[in-house]
Protein backbone atom coordinates (compact mmCIF):
# COMPACT_ATOMS: atom_id res chain seq x y z
CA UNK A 1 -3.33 124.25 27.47
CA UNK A 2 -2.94 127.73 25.99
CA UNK A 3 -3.66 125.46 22.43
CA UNK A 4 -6.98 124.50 23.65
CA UNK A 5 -7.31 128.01 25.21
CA UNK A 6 -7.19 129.33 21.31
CA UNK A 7 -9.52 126.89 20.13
CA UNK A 8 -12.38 126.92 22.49
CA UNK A 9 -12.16 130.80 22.09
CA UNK A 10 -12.26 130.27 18.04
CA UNK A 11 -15.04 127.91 18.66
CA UNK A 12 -16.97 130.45 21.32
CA UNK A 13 -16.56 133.19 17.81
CA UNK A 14 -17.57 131.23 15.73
CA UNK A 15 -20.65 130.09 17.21
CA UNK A 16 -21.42 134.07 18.12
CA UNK A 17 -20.63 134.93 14.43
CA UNK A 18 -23.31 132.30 13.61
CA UNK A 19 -25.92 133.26 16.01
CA UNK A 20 -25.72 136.71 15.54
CA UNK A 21 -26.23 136.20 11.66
CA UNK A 22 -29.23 134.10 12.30
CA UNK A 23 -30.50 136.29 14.76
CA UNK A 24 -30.22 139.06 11.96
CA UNK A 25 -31.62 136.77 8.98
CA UNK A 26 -34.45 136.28 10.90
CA UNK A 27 -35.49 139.62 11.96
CA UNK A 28 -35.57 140.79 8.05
CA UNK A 29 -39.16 141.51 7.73
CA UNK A 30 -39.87 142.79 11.28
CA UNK A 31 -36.97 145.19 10.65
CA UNK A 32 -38.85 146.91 8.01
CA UNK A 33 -42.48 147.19 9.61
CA UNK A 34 -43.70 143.80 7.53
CA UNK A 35 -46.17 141.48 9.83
CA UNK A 36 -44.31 138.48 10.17
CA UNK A 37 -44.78 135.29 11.43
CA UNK A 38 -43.70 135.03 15.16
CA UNK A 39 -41.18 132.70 17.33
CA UNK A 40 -38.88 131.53 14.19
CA UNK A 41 -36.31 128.55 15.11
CA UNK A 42 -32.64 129.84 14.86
CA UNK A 43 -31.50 127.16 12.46
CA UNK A 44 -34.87 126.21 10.42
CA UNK A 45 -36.69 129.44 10.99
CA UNK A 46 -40.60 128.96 10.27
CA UNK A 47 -39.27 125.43 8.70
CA UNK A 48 -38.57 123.12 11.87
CA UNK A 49 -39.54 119.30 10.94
CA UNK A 50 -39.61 120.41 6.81
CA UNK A 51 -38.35 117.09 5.31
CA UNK A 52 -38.14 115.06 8.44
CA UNK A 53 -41.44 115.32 10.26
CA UNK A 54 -43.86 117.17 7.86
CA UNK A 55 -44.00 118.29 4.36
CA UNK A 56 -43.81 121.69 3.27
CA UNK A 57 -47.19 122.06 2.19
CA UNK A 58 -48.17 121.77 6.02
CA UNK A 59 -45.87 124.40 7.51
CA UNK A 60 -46.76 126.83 3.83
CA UNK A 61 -50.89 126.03 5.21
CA UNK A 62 -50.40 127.00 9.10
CA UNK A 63 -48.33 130.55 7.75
CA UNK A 64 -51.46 130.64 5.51
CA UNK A 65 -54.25 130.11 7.94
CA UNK A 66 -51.76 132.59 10.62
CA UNK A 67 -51.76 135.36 8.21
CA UNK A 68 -55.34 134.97 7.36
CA UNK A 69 -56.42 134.52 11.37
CA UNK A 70 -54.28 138.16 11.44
CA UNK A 71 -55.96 140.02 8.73
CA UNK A 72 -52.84 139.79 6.56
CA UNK A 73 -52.59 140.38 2.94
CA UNK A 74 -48.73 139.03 2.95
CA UNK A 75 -46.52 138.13 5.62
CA UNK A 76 -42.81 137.86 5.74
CA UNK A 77 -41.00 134.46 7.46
CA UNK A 78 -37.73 132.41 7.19
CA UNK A 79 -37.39 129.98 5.06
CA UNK A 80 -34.33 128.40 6.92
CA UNK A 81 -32.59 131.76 7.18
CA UNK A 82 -34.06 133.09 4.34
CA UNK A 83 -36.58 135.90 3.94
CA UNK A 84 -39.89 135.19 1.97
CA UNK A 85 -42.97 136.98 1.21
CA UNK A 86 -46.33 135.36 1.42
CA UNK A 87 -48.53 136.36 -0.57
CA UNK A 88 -52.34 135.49 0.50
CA UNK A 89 -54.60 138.39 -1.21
CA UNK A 90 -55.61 136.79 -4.26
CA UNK A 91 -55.56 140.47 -6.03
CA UNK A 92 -51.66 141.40 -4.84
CA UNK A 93 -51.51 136.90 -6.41
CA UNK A 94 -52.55 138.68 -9.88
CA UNK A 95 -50.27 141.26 -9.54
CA UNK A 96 -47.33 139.64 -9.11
CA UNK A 97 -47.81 136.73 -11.38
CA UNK A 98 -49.00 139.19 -14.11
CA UNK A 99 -49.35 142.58 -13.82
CA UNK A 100 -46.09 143.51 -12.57
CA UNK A 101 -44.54 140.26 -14.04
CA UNK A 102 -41.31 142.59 -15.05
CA UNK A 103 -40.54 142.86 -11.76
CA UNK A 104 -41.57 139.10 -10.72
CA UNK A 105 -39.95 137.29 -13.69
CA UNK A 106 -37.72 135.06 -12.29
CA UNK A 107 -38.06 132.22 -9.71
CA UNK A 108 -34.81 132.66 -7.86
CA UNK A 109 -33.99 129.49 -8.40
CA UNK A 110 -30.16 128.67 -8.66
CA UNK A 111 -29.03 128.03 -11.81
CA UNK A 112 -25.35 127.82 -13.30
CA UNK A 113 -25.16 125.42 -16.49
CA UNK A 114 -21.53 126.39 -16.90
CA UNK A 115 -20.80 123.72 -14.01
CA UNK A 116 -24.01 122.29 -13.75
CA UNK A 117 -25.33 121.84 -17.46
CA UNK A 118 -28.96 120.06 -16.30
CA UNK A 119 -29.61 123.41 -13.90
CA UNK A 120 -29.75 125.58 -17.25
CA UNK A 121 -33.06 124.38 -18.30
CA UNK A 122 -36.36 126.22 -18.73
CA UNK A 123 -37.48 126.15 -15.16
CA UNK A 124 -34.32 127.87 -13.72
CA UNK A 125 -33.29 130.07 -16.02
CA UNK A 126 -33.79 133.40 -15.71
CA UNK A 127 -33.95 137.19 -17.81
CA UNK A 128 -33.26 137.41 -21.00
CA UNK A 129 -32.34 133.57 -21.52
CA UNK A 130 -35.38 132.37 -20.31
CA UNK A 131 -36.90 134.22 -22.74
CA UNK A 132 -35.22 133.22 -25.36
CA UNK A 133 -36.15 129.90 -24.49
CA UNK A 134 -39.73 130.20 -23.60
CA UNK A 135 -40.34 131.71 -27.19
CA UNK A 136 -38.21 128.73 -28.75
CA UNK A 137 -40.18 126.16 -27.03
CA UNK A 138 -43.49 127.48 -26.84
CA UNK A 139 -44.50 125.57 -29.87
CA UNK A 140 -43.67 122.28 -29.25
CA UNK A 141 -46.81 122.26 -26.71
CA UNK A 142 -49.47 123.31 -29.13
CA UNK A 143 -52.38 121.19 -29.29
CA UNK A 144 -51.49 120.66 -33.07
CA UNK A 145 -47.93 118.87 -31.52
CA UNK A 146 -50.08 117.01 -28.36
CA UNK A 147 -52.44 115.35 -31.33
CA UNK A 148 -48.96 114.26 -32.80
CA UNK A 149 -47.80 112.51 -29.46
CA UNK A 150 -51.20 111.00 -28.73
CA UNK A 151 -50.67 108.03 -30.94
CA UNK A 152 -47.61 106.89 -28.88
CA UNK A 153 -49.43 107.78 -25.53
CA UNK A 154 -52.41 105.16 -26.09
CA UNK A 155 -49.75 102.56 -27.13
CA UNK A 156 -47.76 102.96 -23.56
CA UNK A 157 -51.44 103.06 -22.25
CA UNK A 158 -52.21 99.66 -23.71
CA UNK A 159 -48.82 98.41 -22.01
CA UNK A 160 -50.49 99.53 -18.68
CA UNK A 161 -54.30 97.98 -19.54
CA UNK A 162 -51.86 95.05 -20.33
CA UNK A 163 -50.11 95.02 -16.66
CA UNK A 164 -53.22 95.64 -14.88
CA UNK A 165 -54.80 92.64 -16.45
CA UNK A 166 -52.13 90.74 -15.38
CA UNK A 167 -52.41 91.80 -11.54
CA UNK A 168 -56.19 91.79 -11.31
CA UNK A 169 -58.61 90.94 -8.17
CA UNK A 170 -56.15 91.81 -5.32
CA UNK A 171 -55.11 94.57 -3.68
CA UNK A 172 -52.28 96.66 -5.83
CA UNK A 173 -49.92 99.40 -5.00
CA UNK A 174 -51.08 102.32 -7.67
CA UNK A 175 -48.01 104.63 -6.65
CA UNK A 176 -45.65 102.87 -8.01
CA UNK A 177 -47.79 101.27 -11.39
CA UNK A 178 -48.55 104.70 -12.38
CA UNK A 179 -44.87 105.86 -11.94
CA UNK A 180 -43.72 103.49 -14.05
CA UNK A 181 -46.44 104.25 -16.60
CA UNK A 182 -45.83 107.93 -16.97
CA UNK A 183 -42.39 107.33 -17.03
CA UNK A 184 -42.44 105.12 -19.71
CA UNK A 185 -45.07 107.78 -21.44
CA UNK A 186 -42.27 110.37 -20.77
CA UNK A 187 -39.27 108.54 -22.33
CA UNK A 188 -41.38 107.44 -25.15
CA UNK A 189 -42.09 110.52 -25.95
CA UNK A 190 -39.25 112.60 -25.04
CA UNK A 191 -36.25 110.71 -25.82
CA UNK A 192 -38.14 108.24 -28.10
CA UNK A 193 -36.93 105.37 -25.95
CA UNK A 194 -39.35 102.24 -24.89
CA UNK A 195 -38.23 102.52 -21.31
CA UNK A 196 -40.51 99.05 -20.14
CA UNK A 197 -40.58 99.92 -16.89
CA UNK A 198 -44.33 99.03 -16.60
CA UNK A 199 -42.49 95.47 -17.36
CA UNK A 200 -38.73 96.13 -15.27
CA UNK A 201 -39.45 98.20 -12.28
CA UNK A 202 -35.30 98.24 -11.88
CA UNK A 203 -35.29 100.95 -14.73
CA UNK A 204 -32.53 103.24 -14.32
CA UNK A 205 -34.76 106.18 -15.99
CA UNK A 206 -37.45 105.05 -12.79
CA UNK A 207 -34.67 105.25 -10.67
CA UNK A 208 -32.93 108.54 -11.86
CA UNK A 209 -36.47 110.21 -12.07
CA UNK A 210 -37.09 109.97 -8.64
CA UNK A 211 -33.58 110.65 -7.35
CA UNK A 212 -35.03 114.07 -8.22
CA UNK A 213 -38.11 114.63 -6.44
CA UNK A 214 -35.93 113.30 -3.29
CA UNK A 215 -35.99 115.36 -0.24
CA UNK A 216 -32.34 115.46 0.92
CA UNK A 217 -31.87 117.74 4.31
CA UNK A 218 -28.04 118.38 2.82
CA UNK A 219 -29.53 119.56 -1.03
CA UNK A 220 -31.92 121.80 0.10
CA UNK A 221 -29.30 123.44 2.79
CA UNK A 222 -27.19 124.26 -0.68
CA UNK A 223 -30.07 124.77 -2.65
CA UNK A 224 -30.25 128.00 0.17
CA UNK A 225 -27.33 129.08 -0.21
CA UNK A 226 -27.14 129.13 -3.39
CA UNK A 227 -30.32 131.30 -3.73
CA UNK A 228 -29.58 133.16 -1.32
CA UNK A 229 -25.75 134.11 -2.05
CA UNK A 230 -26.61 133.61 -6.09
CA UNK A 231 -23.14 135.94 -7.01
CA UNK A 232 -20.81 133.55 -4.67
CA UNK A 233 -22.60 130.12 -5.39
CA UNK A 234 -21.81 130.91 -8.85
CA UNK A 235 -18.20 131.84 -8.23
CA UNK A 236 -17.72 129.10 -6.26
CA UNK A 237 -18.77 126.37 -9.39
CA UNK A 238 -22.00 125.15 -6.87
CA UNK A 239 -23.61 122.28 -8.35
CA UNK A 240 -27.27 121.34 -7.09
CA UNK A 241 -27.17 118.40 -9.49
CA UNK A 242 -25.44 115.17 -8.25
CA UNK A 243 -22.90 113.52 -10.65
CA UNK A 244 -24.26 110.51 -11.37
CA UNK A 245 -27.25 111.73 -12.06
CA UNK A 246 -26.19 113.98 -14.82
CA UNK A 247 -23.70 111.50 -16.20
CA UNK A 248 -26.92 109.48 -16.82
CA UNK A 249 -29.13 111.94 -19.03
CA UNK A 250 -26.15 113.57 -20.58
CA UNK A 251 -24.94 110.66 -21.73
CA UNK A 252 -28.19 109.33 -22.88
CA UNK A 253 -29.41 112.48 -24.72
CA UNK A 254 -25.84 112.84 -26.69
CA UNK A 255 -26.19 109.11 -27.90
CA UNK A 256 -29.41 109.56 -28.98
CA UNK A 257 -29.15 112.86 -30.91
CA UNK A 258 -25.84 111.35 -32.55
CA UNK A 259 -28.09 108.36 -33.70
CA UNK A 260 -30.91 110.31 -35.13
CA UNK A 261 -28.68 112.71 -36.55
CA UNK A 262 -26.37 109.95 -38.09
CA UNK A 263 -29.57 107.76 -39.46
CA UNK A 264 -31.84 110.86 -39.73
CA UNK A 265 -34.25 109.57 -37.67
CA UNK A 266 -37.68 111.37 -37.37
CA UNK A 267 -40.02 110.75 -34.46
CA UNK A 268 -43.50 112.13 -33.49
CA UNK A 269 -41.60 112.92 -30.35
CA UNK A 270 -40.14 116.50 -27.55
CA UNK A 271 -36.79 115.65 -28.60
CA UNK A 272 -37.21 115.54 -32.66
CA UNK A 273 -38.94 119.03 -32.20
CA UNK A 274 -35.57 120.24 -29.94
CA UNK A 275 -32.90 118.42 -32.80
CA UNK A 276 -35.35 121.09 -35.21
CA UNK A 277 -34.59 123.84 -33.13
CA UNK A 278 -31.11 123.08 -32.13
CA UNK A 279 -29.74 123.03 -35.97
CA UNK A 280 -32.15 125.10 -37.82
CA UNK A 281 -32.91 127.98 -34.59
CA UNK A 282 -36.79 127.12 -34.99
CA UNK A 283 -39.28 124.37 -36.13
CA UNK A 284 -39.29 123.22 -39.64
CA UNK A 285 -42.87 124.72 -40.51
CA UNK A 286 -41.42 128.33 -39.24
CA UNK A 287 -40.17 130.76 -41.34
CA UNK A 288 -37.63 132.15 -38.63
CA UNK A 289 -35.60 131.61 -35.91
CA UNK A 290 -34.54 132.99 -32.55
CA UNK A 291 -30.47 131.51 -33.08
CA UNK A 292 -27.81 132.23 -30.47
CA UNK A 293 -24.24 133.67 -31.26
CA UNK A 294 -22.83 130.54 -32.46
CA UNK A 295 -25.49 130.31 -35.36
CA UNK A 296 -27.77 127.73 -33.81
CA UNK A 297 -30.66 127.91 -31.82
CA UNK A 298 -29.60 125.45 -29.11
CA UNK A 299 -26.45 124.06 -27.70
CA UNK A 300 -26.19 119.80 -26.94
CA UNK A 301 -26.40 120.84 -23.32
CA UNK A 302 -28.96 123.78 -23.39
CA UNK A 303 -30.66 120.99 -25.70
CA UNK A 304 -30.15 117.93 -22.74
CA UNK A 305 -31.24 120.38 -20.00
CA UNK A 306 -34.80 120.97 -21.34
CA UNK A 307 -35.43 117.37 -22.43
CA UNK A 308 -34.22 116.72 -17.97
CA UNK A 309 -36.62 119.30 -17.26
CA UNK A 310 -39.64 117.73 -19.24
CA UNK A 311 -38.38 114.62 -18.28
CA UNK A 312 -38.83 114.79 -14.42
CA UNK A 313 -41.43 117.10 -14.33
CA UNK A 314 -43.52 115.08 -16.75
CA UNK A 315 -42.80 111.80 -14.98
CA UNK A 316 -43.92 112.87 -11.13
CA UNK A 317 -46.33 115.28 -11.17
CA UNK A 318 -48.17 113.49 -13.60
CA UNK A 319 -48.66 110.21 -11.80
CA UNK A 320 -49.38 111.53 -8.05
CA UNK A 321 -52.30 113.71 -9.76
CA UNK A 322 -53.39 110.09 -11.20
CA UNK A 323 -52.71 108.51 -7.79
CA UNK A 324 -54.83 110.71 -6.27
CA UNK A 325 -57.66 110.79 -8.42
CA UNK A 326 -58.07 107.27 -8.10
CA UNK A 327 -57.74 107.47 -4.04
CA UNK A 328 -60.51 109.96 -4.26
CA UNK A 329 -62.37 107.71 -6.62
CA UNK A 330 -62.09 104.75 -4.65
CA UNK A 331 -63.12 106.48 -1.72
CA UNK A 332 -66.06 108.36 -3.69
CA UNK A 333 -67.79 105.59 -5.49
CA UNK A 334 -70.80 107.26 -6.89
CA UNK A 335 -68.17 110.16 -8.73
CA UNK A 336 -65.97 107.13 -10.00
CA UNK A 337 -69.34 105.44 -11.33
CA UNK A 338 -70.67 108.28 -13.41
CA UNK A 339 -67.23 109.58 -14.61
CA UNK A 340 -67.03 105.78 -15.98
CA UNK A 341 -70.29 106.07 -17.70
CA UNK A 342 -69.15 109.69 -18.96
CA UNK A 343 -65.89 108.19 -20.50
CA UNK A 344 -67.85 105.20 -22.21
CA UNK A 345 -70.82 107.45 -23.70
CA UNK A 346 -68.31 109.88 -25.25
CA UNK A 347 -66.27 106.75 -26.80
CA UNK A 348 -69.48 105.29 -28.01
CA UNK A 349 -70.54 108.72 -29.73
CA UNK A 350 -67.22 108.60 -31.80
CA UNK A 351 -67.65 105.17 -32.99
CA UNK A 352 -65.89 103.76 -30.28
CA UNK A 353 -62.73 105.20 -31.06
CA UNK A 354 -60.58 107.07 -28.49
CA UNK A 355 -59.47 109.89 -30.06
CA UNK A 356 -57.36 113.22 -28.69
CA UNK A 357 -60.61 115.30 -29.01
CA UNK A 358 -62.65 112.33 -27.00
CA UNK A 359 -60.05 112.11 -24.31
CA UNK A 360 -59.67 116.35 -23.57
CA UNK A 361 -62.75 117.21 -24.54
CA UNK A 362 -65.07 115.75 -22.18
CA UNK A 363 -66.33 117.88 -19.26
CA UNK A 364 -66.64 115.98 -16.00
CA UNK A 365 -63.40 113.84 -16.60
CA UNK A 366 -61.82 117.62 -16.72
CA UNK A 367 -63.92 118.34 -13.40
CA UNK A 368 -62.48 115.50 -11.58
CA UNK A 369 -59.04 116.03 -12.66
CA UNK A 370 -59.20 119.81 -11.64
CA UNK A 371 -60.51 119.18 -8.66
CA UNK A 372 -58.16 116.63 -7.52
CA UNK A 373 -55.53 119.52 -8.53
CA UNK A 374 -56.97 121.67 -6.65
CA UNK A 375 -56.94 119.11 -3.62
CA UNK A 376 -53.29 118.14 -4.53
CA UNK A 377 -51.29 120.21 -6.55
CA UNK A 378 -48.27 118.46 -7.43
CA UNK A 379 -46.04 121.72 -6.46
CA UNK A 380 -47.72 123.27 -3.12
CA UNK A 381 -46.12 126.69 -4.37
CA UNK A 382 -45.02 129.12 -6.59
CA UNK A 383 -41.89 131.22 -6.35
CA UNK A 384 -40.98 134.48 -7.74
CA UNK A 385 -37.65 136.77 -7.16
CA UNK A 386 -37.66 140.48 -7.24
CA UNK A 387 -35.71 142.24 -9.73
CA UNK A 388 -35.56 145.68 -8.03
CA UNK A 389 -37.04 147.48 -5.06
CA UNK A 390 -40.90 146.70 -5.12
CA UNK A 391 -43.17 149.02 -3.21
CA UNK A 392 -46.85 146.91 -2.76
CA UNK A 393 -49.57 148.65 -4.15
CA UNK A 394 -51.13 150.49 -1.52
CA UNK A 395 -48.62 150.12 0.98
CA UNK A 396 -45.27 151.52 2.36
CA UNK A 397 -43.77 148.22 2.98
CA UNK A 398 -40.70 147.46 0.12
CA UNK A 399 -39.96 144.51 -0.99
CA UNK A 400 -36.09 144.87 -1.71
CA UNK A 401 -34.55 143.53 -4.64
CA UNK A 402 -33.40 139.76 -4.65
CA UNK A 403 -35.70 138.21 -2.18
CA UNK A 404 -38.80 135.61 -2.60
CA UNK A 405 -41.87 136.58 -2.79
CA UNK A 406 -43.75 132.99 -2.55
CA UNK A 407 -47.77 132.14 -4.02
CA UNK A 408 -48.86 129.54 -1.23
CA UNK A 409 -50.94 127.49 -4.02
CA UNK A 410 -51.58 124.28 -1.80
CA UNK A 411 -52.55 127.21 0.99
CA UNK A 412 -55.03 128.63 -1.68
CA UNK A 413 -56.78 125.37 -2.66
CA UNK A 414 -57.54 124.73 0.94
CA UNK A 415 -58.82 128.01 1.61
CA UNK A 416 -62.97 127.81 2.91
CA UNK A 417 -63.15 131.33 1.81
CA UNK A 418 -62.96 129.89 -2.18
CA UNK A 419 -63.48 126.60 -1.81
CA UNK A 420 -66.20 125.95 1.25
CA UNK A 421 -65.15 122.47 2.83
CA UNK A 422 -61.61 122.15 1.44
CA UNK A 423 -61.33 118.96 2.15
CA UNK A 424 -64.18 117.33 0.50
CA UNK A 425 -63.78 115.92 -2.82
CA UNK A 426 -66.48 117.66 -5.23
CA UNK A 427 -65.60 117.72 -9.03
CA UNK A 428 -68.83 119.99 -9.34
CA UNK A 429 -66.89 122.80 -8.13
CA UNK A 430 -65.23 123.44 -11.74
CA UNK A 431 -68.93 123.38 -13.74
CA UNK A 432 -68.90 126.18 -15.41
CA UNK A 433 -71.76 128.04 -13.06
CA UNK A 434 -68.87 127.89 -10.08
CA UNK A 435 -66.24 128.75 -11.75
CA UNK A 436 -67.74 132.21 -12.72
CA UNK A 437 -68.63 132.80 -9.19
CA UNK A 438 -64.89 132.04 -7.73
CA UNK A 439 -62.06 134.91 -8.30
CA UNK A 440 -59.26 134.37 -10.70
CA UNK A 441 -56.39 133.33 -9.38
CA UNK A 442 -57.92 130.75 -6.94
CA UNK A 443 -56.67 127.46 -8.79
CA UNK A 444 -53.25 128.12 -9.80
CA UNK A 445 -52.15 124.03 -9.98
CA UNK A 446 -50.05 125.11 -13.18
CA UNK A 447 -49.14 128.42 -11.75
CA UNK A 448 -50.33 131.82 -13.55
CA UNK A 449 -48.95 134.44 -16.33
CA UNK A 450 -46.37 134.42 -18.34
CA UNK A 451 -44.23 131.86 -16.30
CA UNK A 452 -47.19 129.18 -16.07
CA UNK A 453 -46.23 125.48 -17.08
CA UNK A 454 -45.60 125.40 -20.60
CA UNK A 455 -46.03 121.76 -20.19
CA UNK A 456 -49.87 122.30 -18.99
CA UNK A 457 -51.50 120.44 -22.31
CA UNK A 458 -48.90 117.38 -22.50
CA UNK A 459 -49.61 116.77 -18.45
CA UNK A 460 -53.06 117.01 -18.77
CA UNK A 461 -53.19 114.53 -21.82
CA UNK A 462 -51.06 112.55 -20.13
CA UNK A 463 -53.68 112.31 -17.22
CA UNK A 464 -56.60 111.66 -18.99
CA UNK A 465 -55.65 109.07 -21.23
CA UNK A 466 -54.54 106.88 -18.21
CA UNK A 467 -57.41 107.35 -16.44
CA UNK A 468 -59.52 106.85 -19.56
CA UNK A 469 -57.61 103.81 -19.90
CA UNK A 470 -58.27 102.36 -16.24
CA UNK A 471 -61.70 103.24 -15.94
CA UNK A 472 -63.06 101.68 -19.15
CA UNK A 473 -61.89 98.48 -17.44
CA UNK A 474 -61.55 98.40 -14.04
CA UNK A 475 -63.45 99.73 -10.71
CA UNK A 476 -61.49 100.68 -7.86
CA UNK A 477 -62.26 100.33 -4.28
CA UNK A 478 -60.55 100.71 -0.89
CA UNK A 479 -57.98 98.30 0.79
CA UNK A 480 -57.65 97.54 4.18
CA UNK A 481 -54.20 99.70 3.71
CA UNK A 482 -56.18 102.21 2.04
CA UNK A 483 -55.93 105.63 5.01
CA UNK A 484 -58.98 107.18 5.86
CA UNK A 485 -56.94 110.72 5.16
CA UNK A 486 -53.44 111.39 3.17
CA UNK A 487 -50.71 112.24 4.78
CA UNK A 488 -47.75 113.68 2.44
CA UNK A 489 -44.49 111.95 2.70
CA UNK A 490 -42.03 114.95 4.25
CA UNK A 491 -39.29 113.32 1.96
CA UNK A 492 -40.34 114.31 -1.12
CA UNK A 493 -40.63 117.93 -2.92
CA UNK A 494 -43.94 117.15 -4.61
CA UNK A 495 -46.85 116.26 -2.50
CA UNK A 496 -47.01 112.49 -2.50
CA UNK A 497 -48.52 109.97 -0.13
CA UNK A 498 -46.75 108.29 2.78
CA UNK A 499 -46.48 104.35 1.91
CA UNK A 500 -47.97 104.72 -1.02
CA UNK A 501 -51.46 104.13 -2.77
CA UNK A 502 -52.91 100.31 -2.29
CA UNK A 503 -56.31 99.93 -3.51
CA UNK A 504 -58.56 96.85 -4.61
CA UNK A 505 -59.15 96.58 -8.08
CA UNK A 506 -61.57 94.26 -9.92
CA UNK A 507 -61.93 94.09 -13.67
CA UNK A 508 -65.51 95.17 -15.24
């Protein structure tokens, strides 16, 4: 008895231990005179049902709407039992993406690529080696390189003209056809492999890829902790990168680099530009390099972690912005009619070639994108860490060092005060007239400053030429499975739709 006695009474302290740190984590901002958001849950904070019931995007829009309804520039909450900062004045937005980006540089997310080699990509890393990296990799995305890759693109699109034709007059899932295209676009043009998944849906790259995006109750509860206790996640060899998963793209980028570099292979392709970098410390056409200590610019796994990174942010993103254009288009016939006419006018002024300057170039194909970014951007927010004490302009309130300070993008878009009617679909508001009349800083799908996607042309190429591609030759309508409104699947990081996309489509 006196055994049980013990236990129940370690139990009874443990359990106090853990309340009473909750209890503290969650009275961060109201301890230092921040308005906060009221009522938090002791073990989810302001995120109760995140990943099981509702997406983020949901719970980041009522904080939104509560701090607007209050008056609130900013307001702190708990993002499972940690602090964040919301930022909703679109002013203090520019300040911290830009202004005072030398305190905002980093993201806070957790990365470690001594354990966890995929984690030290350009995404995650932070300081000084993300900036050695940003300035190595900024020009593999010049327009100059996306004219390079555009070539390959068109031939994946034809592979995807080719599929559609072969699935025509009934109703089709788009989710999971444009997945498959973009991923194929991705490895194509990354790793310079023909994935086929357009043709094998049981790819392991489809199947990896999406591992990622996976909302996983257990990843994001260490993903916490290890932003949140950065100094003994590290010590501890944390990994936020499951094993198989990194087995997979380590394993595939080492045997291809050892094949190129054994046949000197040369590709139009991400990962031809990184083999440049990685042996020389810059691109062929420079005269200088940014090299490490070791001589070279870029390690094999500093190398595999940024072709990951492209990888899986390529692949997603890319296709739910597709999949949701062509919801909207479906559902918005008389926009999907004269964007169609648009697209074939331009190609008959060229000739009738499709060409890179064709596909970016024309104007109401980039107002229907934008605006379906602005409805759905891929990542509802943006993330930045403090590097010291921050006082906000204007204010006594301190931001101390080491704590989130989060841009509620998805909160932003759906703001009536920029965009009246949020949740109509109107490409017109991205003519040039209404964009000069809108604040900057109020369509941030790509985030802002110095940390924005450097990724930004290749998506947006990516985009265009397969929508170019199904418009020319097919009209899309609703299905009887077709949902009057969206509703984002909770289990997945980006915002994506629950069941998918099915619409009708009919060749022209």
């Amino acid at each position: 008895m006196a055994l049980v006695g013990v236990i129940l009474l370690g139990v009874v302290l443990l359990l106090t231990v853990a309340y009473l740190f909750l209890r503290e984590r969650h009275s961060f901002w109201r301890r230092r005179g921040f308005p906060c958001k009221p009522n938090p849950s002791l073990l989810f904070g302001q995120m109760e049902g995140n990943g099981s019931t509702k997406h983020a995007a949901y719970v980041t829009q009522e904080i939104y709407n509560y701090a607007k309804e209050q008056g609130e520039r900013y307001v702190g909450y708990s993002f499972f039992f940690m602090p964040i900062l919301m930022v909703c004045d679109i002013e203090l937005v520019k300040t911290i993406l830009v202004k005072d980006f030398t305190v905002f540089h980093d993201r806070g997310i957790y990365s470690n690529s001594r354990v966890d080699p995929l984690s030290g990509n350009l995404f995650a890393l932070e300081g000084h080696e993300w900036r050695e990296m940003r300035q190595k990799l900024t020009p593999t995305f010049s327009s100059g390189r996306m004219k390079q890759m555009f070539g390959t693109m068109l031939q994946v699109a034809e592979e995807l003209h080719k599929h559609m034709l072969a699935n025509i007059d009934r109703e089709i899932e788009m989710k999971d056809v444009l997945a498959r295209f973009t991923t194929d676009v991705i490895g194509t043009c990354a790793f310079g492999i023909e994935c086929n998944t357009l043709d094998n849906p049981d790819s392991e790259f489809l199947k990896y890829g999406k591992r990622v995006f996976e909302h996983r109750l257990v990843a994001m509860l260490k993903m916490t902790f290890a932003m949140l206790f950065k100094g003994t996640a590290t010590k501890l060899g944390v990994k936020v990168t499951d094993d198989d998963l990194e087995q997979f793209f380590l394993n595939l980028v080492h045997e291809t680099v050892e094949y190129r570099e054994r046949n000197d292979v040369q590709r139009n392709d991400f990962l031809n530009l990184l083999l440049q970098i990685k042996n020389k410390g810059c691109l062929a056409e420079q005269d200088g390099g940014h090299t490490g200590p070791s001589g070279v610019g870029m390690t094999m796994n500093e190398l595999a972690a940024q072709v990951f990174i492209f990888f899986v942010a390529g692949f997603e993103t890319s296709s739910t912005v597709m999949n949701f254009c062509l919801y909207e288009l479906a559902k918005n016939p008389d926009v999907q009619e004269r964007l169609r006419e648009e697209i074939n006018r331009a190609i008959e002024t060229n000739d009738g070639k499709l060409t890179y300057e064709v596909v970016m170039d024309q104007e109401y194909l980039g107002q229907v994108v934008n605006e379906t970014l602005r409805k759905y951007p891929p990542l509802e927010t943006t993330l930045r860490m403090t590097a010291q004490d921050y006082t906000i302009p204007g204010t006594d309130h301190v931001i101390p060092r080491n704590v989130g300070v989060q841009v509620p993008v998805f909160g932003i878009h759906r703001d009536p005060e920029h965009y009246p009617d949020p949740e109509r679909f109107d490409p017109g508001r991205f003519s040039a007239d209404e964009c000069q009349k809108r604040p900057a800083y109020t369509f941030l799908p790509f985030g802002e400053g110095p940390r924005m996607c450097i990724g930004m042309r290749f998506g947006m190429m990516q985009v265009k030429v397969g929508l170019v591609t199904l418009l020319r030759s097919f009209r899309f309508f609703p299905s009887a499975q077709t949902p009057e409104r969206i509703v984002f699947d909770p289990k997945s990081f980006i915002l994506s739709p629950i069941g998918g996309n099915y619409l009708t489509v009919e060749k022209l």
